[in-house]
C-alpha atoms as a PDB file:
ATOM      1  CA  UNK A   1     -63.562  14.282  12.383  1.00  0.00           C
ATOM      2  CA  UNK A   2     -60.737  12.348  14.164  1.00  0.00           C
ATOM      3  CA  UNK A   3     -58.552  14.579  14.499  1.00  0.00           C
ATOM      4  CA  UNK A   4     -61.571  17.745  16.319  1.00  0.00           C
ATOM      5  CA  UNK A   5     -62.095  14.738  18.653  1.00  0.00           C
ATOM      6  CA  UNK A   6     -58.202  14.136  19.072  1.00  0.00           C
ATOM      7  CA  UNK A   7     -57.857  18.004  19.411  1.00  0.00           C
ATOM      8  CA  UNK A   8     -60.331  18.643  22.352  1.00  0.00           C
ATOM      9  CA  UNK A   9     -58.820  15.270  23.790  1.00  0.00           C
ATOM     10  CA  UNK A  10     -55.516  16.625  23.866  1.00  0.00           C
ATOM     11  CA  UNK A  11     -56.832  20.330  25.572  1.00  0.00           C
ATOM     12  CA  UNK A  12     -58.667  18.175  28.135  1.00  0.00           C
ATOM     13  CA  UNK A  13     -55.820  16.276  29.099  1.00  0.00           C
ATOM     14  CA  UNK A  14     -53.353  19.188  28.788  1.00  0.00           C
ATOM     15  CA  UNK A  15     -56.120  21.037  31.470  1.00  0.00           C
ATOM     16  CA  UNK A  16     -56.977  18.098  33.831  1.00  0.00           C
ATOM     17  CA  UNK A  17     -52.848  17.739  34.081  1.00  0.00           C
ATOM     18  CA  UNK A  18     -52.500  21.422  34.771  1.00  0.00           C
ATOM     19  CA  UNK A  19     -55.255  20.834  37.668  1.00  0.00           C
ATOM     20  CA  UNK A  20     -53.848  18.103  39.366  1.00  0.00           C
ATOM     21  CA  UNK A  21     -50.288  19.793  39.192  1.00  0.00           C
ATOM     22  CA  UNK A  22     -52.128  22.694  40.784  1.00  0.00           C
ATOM     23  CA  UNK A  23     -53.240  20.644  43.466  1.00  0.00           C
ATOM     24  CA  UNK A  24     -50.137  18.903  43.806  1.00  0.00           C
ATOM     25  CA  UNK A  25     -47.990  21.914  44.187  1.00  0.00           C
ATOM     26  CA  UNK A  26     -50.621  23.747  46.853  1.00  0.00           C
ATOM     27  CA  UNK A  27     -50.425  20.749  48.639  1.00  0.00           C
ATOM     28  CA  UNK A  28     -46.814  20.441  48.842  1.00  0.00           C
ATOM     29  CA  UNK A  29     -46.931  23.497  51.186  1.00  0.00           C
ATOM     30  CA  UNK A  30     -49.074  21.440  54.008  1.00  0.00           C
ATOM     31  CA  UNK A  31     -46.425  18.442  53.293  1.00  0.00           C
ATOM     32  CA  UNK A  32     -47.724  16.966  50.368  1.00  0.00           C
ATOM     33  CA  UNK A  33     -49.315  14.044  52.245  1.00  0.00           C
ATOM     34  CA  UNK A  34     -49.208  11.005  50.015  1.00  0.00           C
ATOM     35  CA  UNK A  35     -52.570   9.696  50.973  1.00  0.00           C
ATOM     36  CA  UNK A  36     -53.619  13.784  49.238  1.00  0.00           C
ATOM     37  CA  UNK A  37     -51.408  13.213  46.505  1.00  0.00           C
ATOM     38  CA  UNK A  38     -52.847   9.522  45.329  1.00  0.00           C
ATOM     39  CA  UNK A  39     -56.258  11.413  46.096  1.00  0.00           C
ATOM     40  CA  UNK A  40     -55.690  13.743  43.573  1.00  0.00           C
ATOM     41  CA  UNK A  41     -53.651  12.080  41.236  1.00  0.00           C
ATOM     42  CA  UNK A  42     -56.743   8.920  41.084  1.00  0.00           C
ATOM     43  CA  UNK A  43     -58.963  11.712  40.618  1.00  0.00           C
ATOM     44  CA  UNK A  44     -57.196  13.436  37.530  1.00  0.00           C
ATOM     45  CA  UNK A  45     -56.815   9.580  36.437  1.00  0.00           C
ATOM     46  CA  UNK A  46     -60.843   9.052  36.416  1.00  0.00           C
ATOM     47  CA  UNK A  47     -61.467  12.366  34.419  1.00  0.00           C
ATOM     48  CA  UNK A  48     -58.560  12.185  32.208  1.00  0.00           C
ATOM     49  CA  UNK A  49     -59.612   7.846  31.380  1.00  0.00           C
ATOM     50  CA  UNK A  50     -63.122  10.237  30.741  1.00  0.00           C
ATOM     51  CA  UNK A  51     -62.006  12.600  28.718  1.00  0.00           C
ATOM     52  CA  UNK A  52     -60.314   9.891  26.702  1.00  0.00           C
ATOM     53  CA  UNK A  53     -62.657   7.492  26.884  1.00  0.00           C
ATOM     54  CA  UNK A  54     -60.693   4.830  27.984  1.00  0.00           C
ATOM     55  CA  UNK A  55     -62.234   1.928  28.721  1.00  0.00           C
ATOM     56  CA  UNK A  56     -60.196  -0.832  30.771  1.00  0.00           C
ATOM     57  CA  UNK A  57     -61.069  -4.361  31.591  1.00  0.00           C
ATOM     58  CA  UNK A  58     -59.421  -5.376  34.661  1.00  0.00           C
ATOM     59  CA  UNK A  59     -58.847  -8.939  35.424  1.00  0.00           C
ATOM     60  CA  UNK A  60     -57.482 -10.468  39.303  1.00  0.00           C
ATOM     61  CA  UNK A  61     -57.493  -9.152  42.193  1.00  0.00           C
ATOM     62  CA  UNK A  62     -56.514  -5.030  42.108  1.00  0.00           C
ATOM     63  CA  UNK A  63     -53.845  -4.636  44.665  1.00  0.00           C
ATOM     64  CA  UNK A  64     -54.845  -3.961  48.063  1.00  0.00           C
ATOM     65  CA  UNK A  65     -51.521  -4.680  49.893  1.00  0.00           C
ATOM     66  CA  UNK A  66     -48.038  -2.682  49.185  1.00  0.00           C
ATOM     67  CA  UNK A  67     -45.547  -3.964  47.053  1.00  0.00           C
ATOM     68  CA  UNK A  68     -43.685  -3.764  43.570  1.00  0.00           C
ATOM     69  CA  UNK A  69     -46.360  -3.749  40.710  1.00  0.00           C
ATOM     70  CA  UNK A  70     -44.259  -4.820  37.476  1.00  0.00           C
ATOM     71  CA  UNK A  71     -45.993  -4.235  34.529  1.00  0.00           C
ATOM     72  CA  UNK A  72     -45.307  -4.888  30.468  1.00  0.00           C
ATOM     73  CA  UNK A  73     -44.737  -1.288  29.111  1.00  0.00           C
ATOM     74  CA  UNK A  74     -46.763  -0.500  25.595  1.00  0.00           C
ATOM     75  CA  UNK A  75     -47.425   3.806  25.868  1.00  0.00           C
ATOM     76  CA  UNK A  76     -47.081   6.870  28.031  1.00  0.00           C
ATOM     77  CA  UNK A  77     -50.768   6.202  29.037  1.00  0.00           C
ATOM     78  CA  UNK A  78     -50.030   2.823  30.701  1.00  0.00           C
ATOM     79  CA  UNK A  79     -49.452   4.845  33.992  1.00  0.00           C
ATOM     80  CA  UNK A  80     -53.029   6.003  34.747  1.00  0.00           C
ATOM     81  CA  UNK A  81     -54.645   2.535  33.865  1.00  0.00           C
ATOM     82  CA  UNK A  82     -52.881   0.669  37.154  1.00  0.00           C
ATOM     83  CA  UNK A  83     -55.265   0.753  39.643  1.00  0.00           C
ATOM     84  CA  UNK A  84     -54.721   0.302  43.855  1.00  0.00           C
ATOM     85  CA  UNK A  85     -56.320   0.633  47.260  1.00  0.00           C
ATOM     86  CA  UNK A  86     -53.347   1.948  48.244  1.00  0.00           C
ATOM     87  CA  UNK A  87     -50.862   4.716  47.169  1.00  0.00           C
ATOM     88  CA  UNK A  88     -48.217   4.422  45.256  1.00  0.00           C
ATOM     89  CA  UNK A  89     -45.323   6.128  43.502  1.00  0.00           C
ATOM     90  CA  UNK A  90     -44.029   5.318  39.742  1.00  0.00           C
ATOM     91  CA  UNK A  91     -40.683   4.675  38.693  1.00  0.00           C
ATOM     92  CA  UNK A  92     -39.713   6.771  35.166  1.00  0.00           C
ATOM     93  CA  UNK A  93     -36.906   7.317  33.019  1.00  0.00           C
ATOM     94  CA  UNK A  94     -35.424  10.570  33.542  1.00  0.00           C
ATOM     95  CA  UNK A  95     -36.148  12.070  30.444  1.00  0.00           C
ATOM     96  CA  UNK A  96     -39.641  12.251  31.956  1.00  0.00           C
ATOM     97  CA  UNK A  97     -38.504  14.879  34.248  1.00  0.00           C
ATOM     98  CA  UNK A  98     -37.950  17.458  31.234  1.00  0.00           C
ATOM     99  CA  UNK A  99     -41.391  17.352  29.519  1.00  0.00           C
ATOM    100  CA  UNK A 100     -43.449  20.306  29.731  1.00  0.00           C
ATOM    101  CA  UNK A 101     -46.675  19.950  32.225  1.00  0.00           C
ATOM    102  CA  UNK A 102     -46.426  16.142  32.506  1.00  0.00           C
ATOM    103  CA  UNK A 103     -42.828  16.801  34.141  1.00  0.00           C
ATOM    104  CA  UNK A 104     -43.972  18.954  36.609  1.00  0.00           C
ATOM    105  CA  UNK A 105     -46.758  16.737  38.098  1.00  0.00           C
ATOM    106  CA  UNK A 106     -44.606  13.690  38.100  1.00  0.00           C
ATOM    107  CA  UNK A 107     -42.647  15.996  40.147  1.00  0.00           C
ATOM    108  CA  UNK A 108     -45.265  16.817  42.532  1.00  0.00           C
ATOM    109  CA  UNK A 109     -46.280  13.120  42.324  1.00  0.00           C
ATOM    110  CA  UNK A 110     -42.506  12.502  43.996  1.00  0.00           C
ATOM    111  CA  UNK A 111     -42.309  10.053  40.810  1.00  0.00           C
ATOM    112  CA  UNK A 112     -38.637   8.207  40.828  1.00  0.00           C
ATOM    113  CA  UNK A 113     -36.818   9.090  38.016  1.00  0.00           C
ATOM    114  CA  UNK A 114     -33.961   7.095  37.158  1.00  0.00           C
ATOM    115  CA  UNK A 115     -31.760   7.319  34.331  1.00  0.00           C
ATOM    116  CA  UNK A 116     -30.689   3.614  33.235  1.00  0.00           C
ATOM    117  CA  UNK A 117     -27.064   4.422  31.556  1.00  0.00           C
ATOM    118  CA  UNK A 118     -26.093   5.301  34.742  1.00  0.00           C
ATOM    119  CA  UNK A 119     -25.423   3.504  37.493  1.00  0.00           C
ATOM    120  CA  UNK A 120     -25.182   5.489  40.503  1.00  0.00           C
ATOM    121  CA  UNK A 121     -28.823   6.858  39.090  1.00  0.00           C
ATOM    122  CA  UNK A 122     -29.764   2.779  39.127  1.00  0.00           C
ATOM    123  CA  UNK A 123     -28.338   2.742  42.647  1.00  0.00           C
ATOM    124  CA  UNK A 124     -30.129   5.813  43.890  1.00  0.00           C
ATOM    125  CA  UNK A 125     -32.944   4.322  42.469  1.00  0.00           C
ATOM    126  CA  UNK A 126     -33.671   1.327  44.222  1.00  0.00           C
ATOM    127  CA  UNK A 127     -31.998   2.951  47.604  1.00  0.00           C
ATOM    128  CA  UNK A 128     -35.402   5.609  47.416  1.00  0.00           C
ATOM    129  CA  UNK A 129     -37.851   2.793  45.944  1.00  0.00           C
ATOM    130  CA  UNK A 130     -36.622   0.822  49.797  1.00  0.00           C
ATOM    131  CA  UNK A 131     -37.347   4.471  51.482  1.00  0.00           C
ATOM    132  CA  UNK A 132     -41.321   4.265  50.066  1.00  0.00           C
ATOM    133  CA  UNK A 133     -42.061   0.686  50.415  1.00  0.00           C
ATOM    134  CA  UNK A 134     -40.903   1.360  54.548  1.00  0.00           C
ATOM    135  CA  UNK A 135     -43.459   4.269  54.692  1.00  0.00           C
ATOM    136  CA  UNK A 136     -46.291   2.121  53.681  1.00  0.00           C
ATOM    137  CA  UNK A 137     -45.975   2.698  49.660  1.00  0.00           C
ATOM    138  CA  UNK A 138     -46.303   0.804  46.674  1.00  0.00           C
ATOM    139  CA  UNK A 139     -43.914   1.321  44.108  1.00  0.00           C
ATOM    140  CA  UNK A 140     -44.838   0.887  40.142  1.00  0.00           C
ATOM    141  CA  UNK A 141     -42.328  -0.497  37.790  1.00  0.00           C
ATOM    142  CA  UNK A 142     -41.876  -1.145  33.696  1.00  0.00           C
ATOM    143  CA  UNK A 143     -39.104  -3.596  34.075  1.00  0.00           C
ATOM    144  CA  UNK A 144     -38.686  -3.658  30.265  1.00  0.00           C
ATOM    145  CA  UNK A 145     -37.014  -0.557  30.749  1.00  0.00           C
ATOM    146  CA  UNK A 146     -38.973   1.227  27.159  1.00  0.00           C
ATOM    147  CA  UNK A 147     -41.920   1.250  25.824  1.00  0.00           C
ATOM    148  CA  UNK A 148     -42.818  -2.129  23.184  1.00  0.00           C
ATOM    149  CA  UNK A 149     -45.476  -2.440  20.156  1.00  0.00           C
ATOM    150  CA  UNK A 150     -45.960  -5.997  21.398  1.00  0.00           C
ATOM    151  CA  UNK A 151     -47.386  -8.580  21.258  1.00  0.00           C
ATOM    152  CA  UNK A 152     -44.808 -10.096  22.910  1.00  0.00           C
ATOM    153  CA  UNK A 153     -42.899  -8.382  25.838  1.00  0.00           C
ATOM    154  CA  UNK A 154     -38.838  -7.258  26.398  1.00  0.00           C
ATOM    155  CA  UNK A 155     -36.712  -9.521  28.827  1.00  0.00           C
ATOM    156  CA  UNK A 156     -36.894  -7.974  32.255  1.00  0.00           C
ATOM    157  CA  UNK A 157     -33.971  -5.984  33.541  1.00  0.00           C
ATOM    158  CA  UNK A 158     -32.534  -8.056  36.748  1.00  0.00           C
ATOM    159  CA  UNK A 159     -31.919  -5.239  38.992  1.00  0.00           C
ATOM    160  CA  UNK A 160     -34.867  -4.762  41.193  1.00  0.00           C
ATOM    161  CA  UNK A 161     -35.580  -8.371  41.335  1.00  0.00           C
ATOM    162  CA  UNK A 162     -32.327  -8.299  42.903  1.00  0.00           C
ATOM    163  CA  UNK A 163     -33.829  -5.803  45.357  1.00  0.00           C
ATOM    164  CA  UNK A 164     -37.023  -7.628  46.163  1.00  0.00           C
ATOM    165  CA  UNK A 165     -34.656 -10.859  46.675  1.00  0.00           C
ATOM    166  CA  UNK A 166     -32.321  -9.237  49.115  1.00  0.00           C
ATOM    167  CA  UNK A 167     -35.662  -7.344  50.668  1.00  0.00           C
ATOM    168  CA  UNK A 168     -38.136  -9.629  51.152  1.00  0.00           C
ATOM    169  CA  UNK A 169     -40.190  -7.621  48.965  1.00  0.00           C
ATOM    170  CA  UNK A 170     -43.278  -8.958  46.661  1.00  0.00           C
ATOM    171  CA  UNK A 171     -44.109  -8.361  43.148  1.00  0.00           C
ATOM    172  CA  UNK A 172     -47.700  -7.640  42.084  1.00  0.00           C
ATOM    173  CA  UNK A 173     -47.055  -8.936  38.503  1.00  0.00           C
ATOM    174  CA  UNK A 174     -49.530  -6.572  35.708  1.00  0.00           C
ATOM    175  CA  UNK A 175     -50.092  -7.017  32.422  1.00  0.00           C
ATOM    176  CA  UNK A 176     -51.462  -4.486  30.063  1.00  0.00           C
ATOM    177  CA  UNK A 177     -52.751  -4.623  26.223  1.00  0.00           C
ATOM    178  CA  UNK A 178     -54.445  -2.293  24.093  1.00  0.00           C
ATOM    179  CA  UNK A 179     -57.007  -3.341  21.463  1.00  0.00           C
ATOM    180  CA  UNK A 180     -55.559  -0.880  19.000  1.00  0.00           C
ATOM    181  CA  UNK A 181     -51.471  -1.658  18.588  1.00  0.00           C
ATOM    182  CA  UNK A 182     -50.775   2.106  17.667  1.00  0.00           C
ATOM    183  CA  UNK A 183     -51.709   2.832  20.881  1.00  0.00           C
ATOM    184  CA  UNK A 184     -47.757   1.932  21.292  1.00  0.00           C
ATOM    185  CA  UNK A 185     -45.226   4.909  21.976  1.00  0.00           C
ATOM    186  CA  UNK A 186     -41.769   3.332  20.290  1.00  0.00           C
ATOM    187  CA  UNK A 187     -38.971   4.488  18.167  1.00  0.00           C
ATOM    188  CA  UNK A 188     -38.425   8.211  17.365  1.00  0.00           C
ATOM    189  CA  UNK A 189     -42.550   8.598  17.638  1.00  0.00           C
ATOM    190  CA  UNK A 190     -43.209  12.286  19.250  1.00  0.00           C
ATOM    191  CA  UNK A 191     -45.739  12.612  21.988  1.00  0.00           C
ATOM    192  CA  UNK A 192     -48.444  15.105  20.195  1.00  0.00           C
ATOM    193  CA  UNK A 193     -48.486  13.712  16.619  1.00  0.00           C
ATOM    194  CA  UNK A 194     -48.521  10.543  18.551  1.00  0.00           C
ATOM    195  CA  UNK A 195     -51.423  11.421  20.709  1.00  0.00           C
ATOM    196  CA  UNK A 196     -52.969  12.608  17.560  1.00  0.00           C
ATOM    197  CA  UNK A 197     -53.514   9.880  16.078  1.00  0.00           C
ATOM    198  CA  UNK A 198     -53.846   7.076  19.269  1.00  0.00           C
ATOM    199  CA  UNK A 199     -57.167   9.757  20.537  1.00  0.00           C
ATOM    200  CA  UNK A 200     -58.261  10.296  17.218  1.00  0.00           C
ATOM    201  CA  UNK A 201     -60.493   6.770  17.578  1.00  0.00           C
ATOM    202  CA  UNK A 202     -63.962   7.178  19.395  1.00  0.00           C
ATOM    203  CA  UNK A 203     -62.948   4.185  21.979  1.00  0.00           C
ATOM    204  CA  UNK A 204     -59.421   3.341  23.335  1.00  0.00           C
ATOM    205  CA  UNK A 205     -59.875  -0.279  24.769  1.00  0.00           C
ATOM    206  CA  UNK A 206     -57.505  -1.530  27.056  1.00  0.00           C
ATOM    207  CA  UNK A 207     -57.002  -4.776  29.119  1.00  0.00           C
ATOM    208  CA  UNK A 208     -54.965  -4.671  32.412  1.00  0.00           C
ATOM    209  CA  UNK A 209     -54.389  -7.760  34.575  1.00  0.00           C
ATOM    210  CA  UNK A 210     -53.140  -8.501  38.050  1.00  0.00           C
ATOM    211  CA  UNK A 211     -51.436 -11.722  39.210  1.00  0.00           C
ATOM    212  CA  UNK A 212     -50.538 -13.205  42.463  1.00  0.00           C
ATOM    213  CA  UNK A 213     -47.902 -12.009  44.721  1.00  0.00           C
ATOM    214  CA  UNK A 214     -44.708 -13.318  43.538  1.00  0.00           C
ATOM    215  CA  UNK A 215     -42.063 -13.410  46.661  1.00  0.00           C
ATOM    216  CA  UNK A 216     -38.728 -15.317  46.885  1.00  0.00           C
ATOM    217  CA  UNK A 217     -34.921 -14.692  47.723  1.00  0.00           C
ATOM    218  CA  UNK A 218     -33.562 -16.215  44.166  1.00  0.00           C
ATOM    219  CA  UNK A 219     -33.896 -12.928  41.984  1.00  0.00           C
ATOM    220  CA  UNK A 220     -33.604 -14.942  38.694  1.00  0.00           C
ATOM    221  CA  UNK A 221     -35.929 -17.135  39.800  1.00  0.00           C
ATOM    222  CA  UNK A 222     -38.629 -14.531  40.856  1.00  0.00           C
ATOM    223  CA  UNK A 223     -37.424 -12.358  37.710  1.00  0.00           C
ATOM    224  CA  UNK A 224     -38.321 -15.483  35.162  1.00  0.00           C
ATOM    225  CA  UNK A 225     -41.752 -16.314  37.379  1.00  0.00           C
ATOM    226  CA  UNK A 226     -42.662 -12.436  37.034  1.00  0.00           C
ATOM    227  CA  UNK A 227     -42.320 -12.036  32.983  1.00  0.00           C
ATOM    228  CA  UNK A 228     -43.299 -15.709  32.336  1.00  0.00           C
ATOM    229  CA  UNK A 229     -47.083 -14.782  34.032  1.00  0.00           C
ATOM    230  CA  UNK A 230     -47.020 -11.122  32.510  1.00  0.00           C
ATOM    231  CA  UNK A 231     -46.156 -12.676  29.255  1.00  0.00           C
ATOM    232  CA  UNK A 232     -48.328 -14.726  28.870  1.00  0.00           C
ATOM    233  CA  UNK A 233     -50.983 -12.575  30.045  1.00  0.00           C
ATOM    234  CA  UNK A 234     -50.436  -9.973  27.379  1.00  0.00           C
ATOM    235  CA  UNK A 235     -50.455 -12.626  24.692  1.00  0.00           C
ATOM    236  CA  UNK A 236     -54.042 -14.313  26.444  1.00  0.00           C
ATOM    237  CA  UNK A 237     -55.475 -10.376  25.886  1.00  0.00           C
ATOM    238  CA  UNK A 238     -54.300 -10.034  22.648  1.00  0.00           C
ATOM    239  CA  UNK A 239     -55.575 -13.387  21.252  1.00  0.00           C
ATOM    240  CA  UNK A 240     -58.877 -11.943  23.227  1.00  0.00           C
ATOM    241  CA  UNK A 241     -58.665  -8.848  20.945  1.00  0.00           C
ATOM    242  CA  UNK A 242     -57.465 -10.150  17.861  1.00  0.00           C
ATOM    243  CA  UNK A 243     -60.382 -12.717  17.938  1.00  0.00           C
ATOM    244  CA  UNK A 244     -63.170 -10.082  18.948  1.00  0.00           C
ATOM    245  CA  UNK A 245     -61.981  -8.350  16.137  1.00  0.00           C
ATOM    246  CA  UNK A 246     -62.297 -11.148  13.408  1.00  0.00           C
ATOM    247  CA  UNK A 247     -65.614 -11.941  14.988  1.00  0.00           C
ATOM    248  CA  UNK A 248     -67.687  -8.451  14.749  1.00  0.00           C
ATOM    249  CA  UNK A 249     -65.700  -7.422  11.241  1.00  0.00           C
ATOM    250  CA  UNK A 250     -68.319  -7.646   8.646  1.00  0.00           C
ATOM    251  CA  UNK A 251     -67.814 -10.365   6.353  1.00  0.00           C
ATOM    252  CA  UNK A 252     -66.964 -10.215   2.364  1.00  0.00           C
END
């Protein structure tokens, strides 16, 4: 039975994407607007979380002010759960680029891809993430660089807390944490035999948290406030869902 439910999951997400690269594409030829694009894109994000059934706790404040929203990284999903008032464009590894369907809307999404072996591609990187923050953007990061089964969280790669130092530029710090820990994308793990089995379950419950703006002109310093809060903040969620779990699982 899980895997019907996983099947129309995946040809609802597969259509939904389709849509909003549709949409995405037509509207490129009026000048792809980004207030249309984060329009459509949070619309395809509300039927897709649907679809899924996805259902996220949020906890703080959801960003209502541009800046650099860092976030833990667990799965491919984590990009749809961050929520804002305003838009905002994603930073993702270049291999991204290349997937069939979801490539093509992170396309039309102007998503920055970046390829982290090389460093011109690094430099490129943070040159276009200075471009959308002056034109009123938000910018979302995964400064672990990969994906991670948890519970704890990578050490943060220093180069765009350099950037933020040098710019003047805050951090929204974000933590997310799924109830179920095979909801991680790691290792060798394909996308549809992954999907499979993450959308095969009748819930997918999710935590995402927001912290205060973090600002300052020592990068380490900033860097080390940024994953200390989001670190913590994962583990706090999945003590949450650990002990939930013990608590409703019928006893022996």
């Amino acid at each position: 039975m899980g895997k019907v439910l996983a099947f129309f999951r995946f040809i609802a997400f597969i259509t939904i994407t389709l849509a909003v690269t549709a949409f995405l594409l037509v509207g490129r030829i009026f000048g792809n607007h980004p207030r249309y694009s984060f329009m459509v894109f949070s619309t395809g994000i509300g039927l897709i979380k649907f679809c899924l059934n996805i259902r996220v706790t949020y906890h703080g404040e959801i960003p209502g002010h541009k800046g650099i929203i860092m976030s833990n990284h667990r799965s491919y999903i984590d990009g749809v759960l961050i929520p804002s008032r305003i838009p905002y464009v994603v930073v993702a590894k270049s291999q991204v680029r290349s997937w069939p369907v979801v490539g093509q809307a992170c396309r039309a999404l102007k998503v920055i891809f970046v390829d982290r072996d090389s460093m011109e591609s690094r430099r490129n990187t943070r040159i276009t993430i200075k471009e959308r923050l002056a034109e009123g953007l938000s910018v979302l990061i995964f400064p672990e660089g990969t994906t991670h089964m948890g519970p704890d969280i990578l050490p943060f790669k220093p180069g765009m807390f350099n950037t933020c130092a040098e710019g003047g530029f805050g951090i929204i710090p974000a933590a997310i944490e799924y109830q179920n820990r095979d909801m991680a994308w790691i290792g060798t793990d394909t996308f549809v035999p992954h999907f499979f089995r993450a959308f095969s379950h009748r819930v997918v419950r999710v935590s995402v948290g927001f912290g205060k703006t973090i600002t300052g002109t020592d990068s380490q310093e900033i860097r080390m406030k940024t994953e200390q809060w989001v670190s913590n903040e994962t583990a706090r969620f999945r003590k949450e869902w650990d002990e939930n779990f013990r608590t409703s699982s019928p006893k022996t």
